[in-house]
C-alpha atoms as a PDB file:
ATOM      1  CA  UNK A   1      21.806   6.559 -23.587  1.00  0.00           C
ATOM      2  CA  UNK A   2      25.190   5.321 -23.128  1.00  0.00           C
ATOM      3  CA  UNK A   3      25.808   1.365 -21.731  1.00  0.00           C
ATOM      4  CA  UNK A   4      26.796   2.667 -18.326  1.00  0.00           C
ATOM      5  CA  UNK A   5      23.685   4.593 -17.863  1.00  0.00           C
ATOM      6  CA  UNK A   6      21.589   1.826 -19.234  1.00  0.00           C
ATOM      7  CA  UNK A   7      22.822  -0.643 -17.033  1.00  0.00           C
ATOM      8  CA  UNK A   8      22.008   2.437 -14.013  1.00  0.00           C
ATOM      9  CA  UNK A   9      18.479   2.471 -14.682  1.00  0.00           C
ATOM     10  CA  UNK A  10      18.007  -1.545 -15.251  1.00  0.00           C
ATOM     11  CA  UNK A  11      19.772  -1.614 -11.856  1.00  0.00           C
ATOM     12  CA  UNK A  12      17.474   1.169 -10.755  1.00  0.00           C
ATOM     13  CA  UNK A  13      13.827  -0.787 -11.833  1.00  0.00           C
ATOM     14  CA  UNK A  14      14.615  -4.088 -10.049  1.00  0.00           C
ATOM     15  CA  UNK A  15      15.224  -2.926  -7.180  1.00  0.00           C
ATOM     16  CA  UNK A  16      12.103  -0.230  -7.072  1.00  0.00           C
ATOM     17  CA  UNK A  17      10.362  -3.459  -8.143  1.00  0.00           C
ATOM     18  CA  UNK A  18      11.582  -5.444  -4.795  1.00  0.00           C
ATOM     19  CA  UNK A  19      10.560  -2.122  -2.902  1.00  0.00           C
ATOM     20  CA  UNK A  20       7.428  -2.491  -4.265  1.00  0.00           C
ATOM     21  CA  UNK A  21       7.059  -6.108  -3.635  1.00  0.00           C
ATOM     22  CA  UNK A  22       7.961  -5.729  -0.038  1.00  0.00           C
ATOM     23  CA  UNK A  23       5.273  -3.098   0.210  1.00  0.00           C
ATOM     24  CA  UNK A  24       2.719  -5.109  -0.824  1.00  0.00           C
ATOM     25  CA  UNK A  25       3.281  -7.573   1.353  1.00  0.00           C
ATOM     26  CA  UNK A  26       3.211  -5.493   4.276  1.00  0.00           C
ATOM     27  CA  UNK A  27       0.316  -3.647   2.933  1.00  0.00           C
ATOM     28  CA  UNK A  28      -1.729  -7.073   3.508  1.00  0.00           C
ATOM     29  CA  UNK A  29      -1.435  -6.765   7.073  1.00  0.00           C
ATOM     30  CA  UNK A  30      -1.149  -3.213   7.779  1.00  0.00           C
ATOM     31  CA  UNK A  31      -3.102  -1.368   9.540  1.00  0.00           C
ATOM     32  CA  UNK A  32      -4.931   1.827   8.294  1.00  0.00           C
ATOM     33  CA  UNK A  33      -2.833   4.192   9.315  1.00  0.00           C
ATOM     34  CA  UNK A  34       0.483   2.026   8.013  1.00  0.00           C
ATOM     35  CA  UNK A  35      -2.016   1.963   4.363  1.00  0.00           C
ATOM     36  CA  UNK A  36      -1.490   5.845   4.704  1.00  0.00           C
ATOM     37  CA  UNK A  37       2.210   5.171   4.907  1.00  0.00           C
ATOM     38  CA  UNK A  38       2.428   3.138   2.358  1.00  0.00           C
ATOM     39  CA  UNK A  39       0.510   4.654   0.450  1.00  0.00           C
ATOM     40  CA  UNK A  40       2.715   7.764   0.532  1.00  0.00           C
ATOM     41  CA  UNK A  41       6.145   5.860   0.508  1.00  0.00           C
ATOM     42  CA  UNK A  42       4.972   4.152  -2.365  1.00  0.00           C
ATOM     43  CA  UNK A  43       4.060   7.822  -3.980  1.00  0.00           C
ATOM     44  CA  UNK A  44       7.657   8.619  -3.455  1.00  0.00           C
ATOM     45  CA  UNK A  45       8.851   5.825  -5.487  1.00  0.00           C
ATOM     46  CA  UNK A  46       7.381   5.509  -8.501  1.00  0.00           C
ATOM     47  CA  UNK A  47       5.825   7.436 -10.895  1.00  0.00           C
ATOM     48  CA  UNK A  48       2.716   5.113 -11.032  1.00  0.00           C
ATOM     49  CA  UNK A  49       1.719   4.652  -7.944  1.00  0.00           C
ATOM     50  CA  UNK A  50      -1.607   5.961  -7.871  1.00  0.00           C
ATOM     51  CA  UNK A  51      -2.683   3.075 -10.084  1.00  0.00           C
ATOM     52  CA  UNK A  52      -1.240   0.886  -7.307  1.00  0.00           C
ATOM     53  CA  UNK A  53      -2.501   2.838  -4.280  1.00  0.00           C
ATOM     54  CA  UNK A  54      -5.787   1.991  -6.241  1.00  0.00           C
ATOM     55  CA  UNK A  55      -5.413  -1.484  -6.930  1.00  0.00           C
ATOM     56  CA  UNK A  56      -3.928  -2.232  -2.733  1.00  0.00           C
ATOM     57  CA  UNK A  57      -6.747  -0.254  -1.861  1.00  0.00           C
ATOM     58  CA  UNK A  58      -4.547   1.660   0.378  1.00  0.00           C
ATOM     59  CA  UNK A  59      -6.622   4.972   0.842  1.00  0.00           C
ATOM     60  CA  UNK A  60     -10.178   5.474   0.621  1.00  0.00           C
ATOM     61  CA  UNK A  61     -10.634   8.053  -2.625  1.00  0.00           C
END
């Protein structure tokens, strides 16, 4: 991996990790149907988001 491409993908993770920040927080006061949105936005964005779809107890599974 060359320097350029590291500093992609460091660039990449923080901000998935503010994405997923701000979709916890709105997750708190959603609704069930905006859970279900979440749940499948968050599913989009990173590779372990079952695990977190768990843990928010976004969907009933």
């Amino acid at each position: 991996m060359s320097g350029s491409e590291r500093r992609r993908e460091i660039s990449r993770r923080r901000t998935r990790r503010k994405k997923v920040e701000l979709l916890k927080r709105k997750a708190e006061k959603a609704s069930v149907s905006d859970k279900t949105a979440i749940a499948a936005k968050l599913r989009k964005l990173t590779p372990g988001a079952e695990e977190l779809v768990a843990r928010w107890a976004l969907e009933d599974r």
